[in-house]
Protein backbone atom coordinates (compact mmCIF):
# COMPACT_ATOMS: atom_id res chain seq x y z
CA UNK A 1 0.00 0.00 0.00
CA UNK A 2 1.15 3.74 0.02
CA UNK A 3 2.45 5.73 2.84
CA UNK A 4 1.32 4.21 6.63
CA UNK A 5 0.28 6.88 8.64
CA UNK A 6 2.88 6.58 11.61
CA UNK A 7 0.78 6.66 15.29
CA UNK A 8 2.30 7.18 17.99
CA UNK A 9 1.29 5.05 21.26
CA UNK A 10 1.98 7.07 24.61
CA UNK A 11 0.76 4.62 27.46
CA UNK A 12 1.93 3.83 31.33
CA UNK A 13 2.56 6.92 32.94
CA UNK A 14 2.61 8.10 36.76
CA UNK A 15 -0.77 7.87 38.04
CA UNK A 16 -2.20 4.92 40.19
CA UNK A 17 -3.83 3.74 36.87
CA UNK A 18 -0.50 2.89 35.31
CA UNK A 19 -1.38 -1.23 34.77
CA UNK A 20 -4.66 -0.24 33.24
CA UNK A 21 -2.84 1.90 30.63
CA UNK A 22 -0.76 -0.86 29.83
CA UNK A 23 -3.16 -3.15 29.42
CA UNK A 24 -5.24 -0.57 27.18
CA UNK A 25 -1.92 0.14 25.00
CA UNK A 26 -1.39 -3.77 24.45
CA UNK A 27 -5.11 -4.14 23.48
CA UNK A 28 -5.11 -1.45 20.76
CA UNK A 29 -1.42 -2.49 19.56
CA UNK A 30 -3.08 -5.67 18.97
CA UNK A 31 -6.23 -4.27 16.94
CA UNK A 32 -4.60 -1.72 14.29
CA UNK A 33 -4.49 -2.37 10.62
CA UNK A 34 -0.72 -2.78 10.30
CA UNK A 35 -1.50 -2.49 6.41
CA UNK A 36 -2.69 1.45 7.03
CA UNK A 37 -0.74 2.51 9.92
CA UNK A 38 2.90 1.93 11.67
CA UNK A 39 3.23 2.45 15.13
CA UNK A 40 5.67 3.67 17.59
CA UNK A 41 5.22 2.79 21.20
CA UNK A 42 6.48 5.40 23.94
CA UNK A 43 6.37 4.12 27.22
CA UNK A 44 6.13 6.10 30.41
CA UNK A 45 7.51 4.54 33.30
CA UNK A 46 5.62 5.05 36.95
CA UNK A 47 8.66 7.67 37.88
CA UNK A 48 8.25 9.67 34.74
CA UNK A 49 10.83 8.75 31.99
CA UNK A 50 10.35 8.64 28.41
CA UNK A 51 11.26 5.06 26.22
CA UNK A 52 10.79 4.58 22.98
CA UNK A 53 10.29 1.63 21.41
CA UNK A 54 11.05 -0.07 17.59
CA UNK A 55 8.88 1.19 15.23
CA UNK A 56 6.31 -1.72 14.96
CA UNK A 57 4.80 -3.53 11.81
CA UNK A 58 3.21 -6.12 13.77
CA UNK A 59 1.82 -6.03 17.37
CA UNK A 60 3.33 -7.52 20.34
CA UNK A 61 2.14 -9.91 22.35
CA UNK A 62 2.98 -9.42 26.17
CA UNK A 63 2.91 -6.38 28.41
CA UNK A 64 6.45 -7.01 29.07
CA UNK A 65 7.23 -6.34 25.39
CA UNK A 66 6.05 -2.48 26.04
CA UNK A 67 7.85 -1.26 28.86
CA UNK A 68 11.32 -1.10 27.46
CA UNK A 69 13.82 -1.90 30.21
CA UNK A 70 17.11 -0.26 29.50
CA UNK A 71 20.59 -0.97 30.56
CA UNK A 72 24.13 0.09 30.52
CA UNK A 73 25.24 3.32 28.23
CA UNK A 74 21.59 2.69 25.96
CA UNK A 75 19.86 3.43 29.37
CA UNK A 76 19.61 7.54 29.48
CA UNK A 77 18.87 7.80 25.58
CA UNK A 78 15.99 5.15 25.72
CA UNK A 79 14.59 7.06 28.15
CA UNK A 80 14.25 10.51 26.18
CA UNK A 81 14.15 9.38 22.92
CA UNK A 82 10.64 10.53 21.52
CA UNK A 83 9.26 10.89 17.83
CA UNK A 84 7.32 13.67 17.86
CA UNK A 85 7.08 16.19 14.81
CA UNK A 86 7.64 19.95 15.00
CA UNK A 87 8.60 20.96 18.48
CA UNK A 88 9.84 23.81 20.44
CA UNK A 89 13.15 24.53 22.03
CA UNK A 90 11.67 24.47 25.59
CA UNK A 91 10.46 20.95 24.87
CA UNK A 92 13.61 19.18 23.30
CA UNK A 93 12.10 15.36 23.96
CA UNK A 94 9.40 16.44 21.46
CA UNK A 95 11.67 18.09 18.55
CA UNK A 96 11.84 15.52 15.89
CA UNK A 97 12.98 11.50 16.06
CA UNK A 98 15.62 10.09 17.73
CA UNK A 99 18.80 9.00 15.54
CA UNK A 100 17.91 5.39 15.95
CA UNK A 101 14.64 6.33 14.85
CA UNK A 102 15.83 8.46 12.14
CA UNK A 103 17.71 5.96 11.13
CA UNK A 104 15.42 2.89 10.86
CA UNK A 105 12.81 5.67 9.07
CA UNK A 106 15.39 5.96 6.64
CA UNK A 107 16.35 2.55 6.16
CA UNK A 108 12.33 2.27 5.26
CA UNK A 109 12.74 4.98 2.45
CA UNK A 110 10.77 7.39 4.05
CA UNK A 111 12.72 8.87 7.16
CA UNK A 112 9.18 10.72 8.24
CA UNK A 113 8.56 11.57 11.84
CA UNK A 114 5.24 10.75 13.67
CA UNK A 115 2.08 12.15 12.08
CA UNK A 116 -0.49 11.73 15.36
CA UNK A 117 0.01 10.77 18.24
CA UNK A 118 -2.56 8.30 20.83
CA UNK A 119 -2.28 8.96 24.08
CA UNK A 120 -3.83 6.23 26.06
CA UNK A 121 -2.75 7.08 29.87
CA UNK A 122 -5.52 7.18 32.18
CA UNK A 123 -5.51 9.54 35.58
CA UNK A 124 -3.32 12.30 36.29
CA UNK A 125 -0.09 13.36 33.68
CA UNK A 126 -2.03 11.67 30.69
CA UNK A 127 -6.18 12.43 31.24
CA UNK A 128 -5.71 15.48 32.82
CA UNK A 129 -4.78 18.53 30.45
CA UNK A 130 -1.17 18.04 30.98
CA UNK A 131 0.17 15.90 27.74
CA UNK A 132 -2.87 17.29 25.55
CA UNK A 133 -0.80 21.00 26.64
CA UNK A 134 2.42 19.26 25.32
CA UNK A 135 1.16 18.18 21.86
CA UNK A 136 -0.39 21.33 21.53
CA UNK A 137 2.93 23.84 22.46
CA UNK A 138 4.79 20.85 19.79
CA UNK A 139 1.74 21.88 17.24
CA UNK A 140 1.56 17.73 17.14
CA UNK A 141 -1.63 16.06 16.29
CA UNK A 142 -3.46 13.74 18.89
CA UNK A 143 -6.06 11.97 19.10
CA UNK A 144 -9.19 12.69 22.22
CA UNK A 145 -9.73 15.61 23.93
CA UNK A 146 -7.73 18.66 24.12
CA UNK A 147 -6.52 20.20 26.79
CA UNK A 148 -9.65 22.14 28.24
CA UNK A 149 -12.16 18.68 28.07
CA UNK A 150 -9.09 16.82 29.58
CA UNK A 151 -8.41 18.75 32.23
CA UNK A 152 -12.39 19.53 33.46
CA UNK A 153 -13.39 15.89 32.45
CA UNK A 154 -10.99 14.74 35.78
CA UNK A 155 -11.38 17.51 37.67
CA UNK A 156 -14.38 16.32 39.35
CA UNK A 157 -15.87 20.28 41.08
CA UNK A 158 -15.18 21.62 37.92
CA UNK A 159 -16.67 18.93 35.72
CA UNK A 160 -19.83 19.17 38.13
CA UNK A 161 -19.81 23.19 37.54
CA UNK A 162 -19.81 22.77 33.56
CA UNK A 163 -22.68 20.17 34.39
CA UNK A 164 -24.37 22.73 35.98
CA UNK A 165 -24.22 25.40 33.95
CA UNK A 166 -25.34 23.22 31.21
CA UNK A 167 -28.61 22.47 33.23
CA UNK A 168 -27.84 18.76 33.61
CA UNK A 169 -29.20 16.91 36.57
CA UNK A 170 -26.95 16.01 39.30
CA UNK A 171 -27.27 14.54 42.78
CA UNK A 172 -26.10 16.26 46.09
CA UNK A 173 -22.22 17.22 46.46
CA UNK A 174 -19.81 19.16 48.51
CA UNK A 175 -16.20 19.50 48.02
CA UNK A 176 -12.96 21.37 50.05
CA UNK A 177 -9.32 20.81 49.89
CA UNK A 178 -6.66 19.59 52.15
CA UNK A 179 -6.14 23.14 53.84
CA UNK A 180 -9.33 23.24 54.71
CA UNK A 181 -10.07 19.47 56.01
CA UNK A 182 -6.44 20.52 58.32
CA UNK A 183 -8.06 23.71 59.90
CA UNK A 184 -11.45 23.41 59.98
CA UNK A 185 -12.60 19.90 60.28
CA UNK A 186 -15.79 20.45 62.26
CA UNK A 187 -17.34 22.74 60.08
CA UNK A 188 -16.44 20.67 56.73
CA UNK A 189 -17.74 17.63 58.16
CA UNK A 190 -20.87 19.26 59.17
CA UNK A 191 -21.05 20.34 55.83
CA UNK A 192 -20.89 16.90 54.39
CA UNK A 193 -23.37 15.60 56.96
CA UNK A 194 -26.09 17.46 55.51
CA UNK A 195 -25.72 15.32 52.83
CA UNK A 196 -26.73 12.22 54.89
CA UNK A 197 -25.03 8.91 55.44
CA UNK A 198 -24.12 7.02 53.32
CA UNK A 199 -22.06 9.11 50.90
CA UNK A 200 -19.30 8.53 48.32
CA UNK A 201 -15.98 10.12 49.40
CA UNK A 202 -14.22 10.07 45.92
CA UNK A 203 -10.47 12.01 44.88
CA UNK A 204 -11.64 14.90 42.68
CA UNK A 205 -8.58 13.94 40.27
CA UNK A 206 -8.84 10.22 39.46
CA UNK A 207 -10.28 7.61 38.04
CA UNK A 208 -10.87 3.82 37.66
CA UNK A 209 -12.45 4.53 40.95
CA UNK A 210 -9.09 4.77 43.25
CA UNK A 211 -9.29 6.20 46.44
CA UNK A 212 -13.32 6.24 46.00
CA UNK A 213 -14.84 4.80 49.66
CA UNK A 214 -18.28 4.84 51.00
CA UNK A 215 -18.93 6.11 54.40
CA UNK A 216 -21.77 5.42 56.66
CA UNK A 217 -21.10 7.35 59.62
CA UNK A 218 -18.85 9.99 60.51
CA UNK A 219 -15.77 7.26 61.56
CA UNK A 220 -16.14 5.76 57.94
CA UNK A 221 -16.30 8.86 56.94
CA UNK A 222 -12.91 10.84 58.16
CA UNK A 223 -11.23 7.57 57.19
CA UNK A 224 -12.56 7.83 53.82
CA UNK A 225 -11.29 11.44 53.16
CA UNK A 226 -8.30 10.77 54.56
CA UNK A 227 -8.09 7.80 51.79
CA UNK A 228 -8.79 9.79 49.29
CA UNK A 229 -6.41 13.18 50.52
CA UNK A 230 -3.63 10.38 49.33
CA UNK A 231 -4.51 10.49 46.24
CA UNK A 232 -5.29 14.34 45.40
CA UNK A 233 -5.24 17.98 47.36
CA UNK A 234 -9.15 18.27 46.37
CA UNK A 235 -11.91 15.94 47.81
CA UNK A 236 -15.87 15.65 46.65
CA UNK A 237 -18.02 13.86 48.69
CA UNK A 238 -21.32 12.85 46.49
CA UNK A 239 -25.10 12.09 47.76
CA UNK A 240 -25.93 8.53 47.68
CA UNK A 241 -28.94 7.33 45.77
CA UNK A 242 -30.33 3.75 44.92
CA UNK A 243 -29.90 3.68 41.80
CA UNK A 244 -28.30 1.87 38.33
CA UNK A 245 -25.67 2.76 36.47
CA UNK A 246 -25.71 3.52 32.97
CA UNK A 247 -23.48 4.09 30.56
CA UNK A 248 -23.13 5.99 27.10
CA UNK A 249 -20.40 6.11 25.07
CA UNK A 250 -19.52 9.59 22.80
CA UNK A 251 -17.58 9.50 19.49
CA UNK A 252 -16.93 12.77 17.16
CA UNK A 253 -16.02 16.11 17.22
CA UNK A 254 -18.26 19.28 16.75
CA UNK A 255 -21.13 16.87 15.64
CA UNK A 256 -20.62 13.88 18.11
CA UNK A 257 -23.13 10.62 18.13
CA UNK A 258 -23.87 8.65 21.22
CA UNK A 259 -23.97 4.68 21.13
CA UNK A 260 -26.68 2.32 22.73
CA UNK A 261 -26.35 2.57 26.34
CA UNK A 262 -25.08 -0.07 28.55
CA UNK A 263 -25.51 -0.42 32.34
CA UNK A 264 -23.22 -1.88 35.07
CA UNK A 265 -23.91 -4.48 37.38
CA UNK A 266 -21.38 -4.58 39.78
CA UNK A 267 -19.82 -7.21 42.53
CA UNK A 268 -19.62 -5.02 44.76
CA UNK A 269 -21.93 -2.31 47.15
CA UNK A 270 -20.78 0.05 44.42
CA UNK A 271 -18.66 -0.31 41.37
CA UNK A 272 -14.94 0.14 42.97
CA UNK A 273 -11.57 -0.60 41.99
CA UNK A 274 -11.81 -4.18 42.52
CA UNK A 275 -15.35 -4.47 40.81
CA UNK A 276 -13.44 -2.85 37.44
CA UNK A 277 -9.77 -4.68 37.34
CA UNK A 278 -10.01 -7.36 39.45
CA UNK A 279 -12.44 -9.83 40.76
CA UNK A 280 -14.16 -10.06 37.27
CA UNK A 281 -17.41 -11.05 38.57
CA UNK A 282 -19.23 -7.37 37.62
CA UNK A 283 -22.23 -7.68 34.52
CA UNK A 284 -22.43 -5.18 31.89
CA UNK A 285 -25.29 -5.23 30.07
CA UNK A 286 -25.61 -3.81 26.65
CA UNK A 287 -27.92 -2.57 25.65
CA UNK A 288 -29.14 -1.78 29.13
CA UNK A 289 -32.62 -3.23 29.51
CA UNK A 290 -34.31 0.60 29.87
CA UNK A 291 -37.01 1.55 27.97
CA UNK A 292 -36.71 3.35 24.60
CA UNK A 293 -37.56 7.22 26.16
CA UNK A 294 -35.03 6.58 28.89
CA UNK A 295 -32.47 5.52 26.29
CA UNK A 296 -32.68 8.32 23.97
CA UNK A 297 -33.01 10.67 27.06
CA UNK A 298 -29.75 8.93 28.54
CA UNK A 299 -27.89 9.99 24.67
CA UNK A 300 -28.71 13.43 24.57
CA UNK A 301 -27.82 13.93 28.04
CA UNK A 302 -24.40 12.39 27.19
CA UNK A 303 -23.86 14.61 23.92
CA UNK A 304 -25.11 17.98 26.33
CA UNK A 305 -22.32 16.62 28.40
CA UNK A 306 -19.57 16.02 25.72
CA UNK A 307 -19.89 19.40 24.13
CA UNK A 308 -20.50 21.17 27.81
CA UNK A 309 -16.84 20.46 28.46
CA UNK A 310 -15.69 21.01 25.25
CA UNK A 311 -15.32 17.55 24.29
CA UNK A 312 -13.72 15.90 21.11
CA UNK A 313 -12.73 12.49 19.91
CA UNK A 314 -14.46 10.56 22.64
CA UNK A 315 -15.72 10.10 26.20
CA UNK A 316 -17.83 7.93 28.28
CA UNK A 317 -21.03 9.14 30.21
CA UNK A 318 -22.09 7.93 33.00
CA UNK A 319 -25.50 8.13 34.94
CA UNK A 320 -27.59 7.28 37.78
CA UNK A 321 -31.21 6.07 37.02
CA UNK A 322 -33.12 6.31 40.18
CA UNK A 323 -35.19 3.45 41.07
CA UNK A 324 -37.45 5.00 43.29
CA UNK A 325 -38.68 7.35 40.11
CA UNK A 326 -36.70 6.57 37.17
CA UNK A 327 -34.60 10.23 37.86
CA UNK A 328 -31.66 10.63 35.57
CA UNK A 329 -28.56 12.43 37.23
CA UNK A 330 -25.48 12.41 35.11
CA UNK A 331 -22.21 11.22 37.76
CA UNK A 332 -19.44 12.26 35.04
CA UNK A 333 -17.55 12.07 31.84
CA UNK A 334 -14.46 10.28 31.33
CA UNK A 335 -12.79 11.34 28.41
CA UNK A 336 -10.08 8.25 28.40
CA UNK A 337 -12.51 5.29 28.93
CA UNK A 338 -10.74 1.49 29.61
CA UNK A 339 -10.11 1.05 25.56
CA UNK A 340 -9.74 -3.16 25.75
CA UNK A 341 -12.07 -5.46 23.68
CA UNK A 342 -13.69 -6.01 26.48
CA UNK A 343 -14.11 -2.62 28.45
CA UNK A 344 -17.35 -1.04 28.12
CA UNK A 345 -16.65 1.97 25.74
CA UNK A 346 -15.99 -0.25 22.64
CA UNK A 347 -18.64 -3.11 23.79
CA UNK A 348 -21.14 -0.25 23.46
CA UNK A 349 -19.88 0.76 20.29
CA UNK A 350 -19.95 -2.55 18.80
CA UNK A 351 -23.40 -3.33 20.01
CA UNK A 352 -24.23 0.20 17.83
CA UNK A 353 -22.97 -1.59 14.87
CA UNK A 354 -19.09 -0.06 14.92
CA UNK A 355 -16.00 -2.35 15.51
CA UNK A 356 -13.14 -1.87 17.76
CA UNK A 357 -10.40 -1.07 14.41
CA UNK A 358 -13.04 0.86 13.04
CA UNK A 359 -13.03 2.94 16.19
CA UNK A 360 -9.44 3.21 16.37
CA UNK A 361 -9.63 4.48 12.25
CA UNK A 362 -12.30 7.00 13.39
CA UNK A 363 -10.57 8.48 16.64
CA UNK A 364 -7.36 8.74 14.12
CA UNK A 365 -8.96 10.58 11.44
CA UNK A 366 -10.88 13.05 13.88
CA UNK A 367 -7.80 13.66 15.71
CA UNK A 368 -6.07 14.61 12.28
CA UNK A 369 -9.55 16.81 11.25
CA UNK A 370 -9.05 18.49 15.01
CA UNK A 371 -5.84 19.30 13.85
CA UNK A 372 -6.17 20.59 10.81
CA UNK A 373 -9.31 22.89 11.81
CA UNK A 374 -7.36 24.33 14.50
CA UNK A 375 -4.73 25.99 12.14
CA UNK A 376 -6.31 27.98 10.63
CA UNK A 377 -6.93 30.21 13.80
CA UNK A 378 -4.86 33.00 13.90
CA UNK A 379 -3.28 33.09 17.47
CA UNK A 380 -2.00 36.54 16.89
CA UNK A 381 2.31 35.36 16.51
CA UNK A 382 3.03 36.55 12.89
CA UNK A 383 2.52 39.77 10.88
């Protein structure tokens, strides 16, 4: 065929959701169509250095293949070697390939650097505004949202304030930082308690659930926060309600489409870390067994809540159905859903009649539209 378009992979990273990111990355590796694309894995290890890996033809078939343990002299290059195209001199790691890469480009007859770039790290340094901020300073194409969506969709008080403004339905919630919880206990735990008991103590930048607790009484409770002050500065502590979760997954741009929604069954009291990665004993049911109204209500309240943040490529929506009334409060958007065969973003998807490589072609060719649209805004730096 003609000219691949080369992807580049960015997975691991140094959040608690590192494994999950590594699982993700080995899933899609697996999936591409080696015939359109080549890919070139960069691996982020849990303390924050940069590996590159071969440029790849064919997919790999262990974790262990994608985490690039260097030794010896090869050691500190591995580690910042990154194929990025374009650049800027504050950000070095991202100006152009390495020699060994420019070398084995060349060897190919084409010698081209990356032409978009897949980041698939989940939690904080990956989902979070900060790499989306990177691609965009290197002018680099990449694929899901940009740096605005990233950084409200896991900010959890500011995702629930775009909710808000957006007129979307949301249950009970209060929310204070460490400086407050360490000088004026009393009156934020009396501000919880209004709430009631029990209540979800979550970190208000995570996912995959870490750090979430729930607390039935105010011992559960200051254990809970100080769980979750572990993982973040910022705590929300969320209403509880009987109710189902449902899913909805999100795939476009300005003009996004929802898919079929699916619904959660989980193990556990509530659908926790070990529910998700672990015990393997939660149900997802797609489509969820709601009636039609509910379903098409469930979509446009996850397309309100992609473009309320800004959204582009994808996200997943998630919502509360009350069974007391049949209430629909949207809980929150995660813009880098678990991306497996088996995780509930692409399960959806292929229920609504679109396969995992197809959504892998589609979140590469918005990520190149993105691009493209975006320069040809003037930001003001030329006569």
């Amino acid at each position: 065929m003609g000219n691949k378009i080369r992807v580049g992979l960015v997975y691991g990273g140094r959040s608690g959701e590192h494994q999950v990111s590594l699982q993700t990355a080995l899933a899609v590796l697996k999936a591409f169509d080696y015939d359109k694309y080549e890919l070139v894995p960069f691996y982020i290890t849990p303390e924050g250095q940069w590996r590159s890996g071969p440029l790849l033809s064919a997919p790999p078939s262990a974790v262990a293949e994608l985490q690039f343990a260097p030794s010896g002299a090869e050691a500190g290059a591995a580690e910042t070697s990154v194929a990025v195209r374009g650049g800027n001199a504050l950000f070095p790691v991202l100006q152009g390939m390495s020699e060994k890469m420019l070398s084995e480009g060349e060897a190919a007859g084409d010698g081209k650097a990356v032409d978009v770039m897949l980041p698939l790290l989940h939690g904080t340094f990956g989902e979070d505004g900060t790499i989306q901020g990177l691609f965009e300073m290197a002018n680099m194409p990449y694929a899901g949202a940009g740096v605005l969506a990233s950084s409200v969709g896991m900010d959890k008080v500011a995702m629930k304030t775009m909710f808000a403004h957006a007129g979307l339905p949301q249950v009970g919630y209060r929310h204070f930082i460490r400086f407050q919880w360490k000088k004026e206990r009393e009156s934020v735990l009396a501000n919880i308690e209004e709430l009631g008991y029990p209540c979800f103590v979550k970190p208000a930048n995570l996912g995959s659930s870490v750090g979430v607790s729930k607390a039935r009484n105010r011992e559960e409770l200051v254990a809970a926060i100080e769980e979750a002050l572990r993982y973040d500065r910022k705590v929300v502590v969320e209403e509880f309600v009987d109710a189902r979760e449902i899913e909805v997954a999100v795939l476009g741009n300005d003009d996004p489409r929802a898919s079929v929604p699916g619904e959660i069954c989980s193990s556990n009291e509530f659908y926790d870390y070990k529910a998700k990665y672990i015990d393997g004993k939660s149900v997802m049911v797609i489509p969820a067994e709601i009636p039609q109204e509910v379903a098409d209500a469930v979509r446009e309240m996850a397309i309100r809540a992609f473009r309320s943040i800004d959204g582009s490529g994808l996200c997943r929506a998630d919502f509360f159905l009350r069974r007391s009334d049949g209430a629909l409060f949207i809980n929150e958007v995660n813009t880098m859903p678990g991306f497996t065969p088996y995780s509930m973003y692409p399960l959806m998807w292929k229920e609504t009649g679109v396969s995992y490589r197809e959504l892998l072609d589609t979140l590469i060719q918005l990520a190149l539209e993105r691009h493209e649209e975006r320069q040809s805004i003037d930001y003001g730096g030329g006569e």
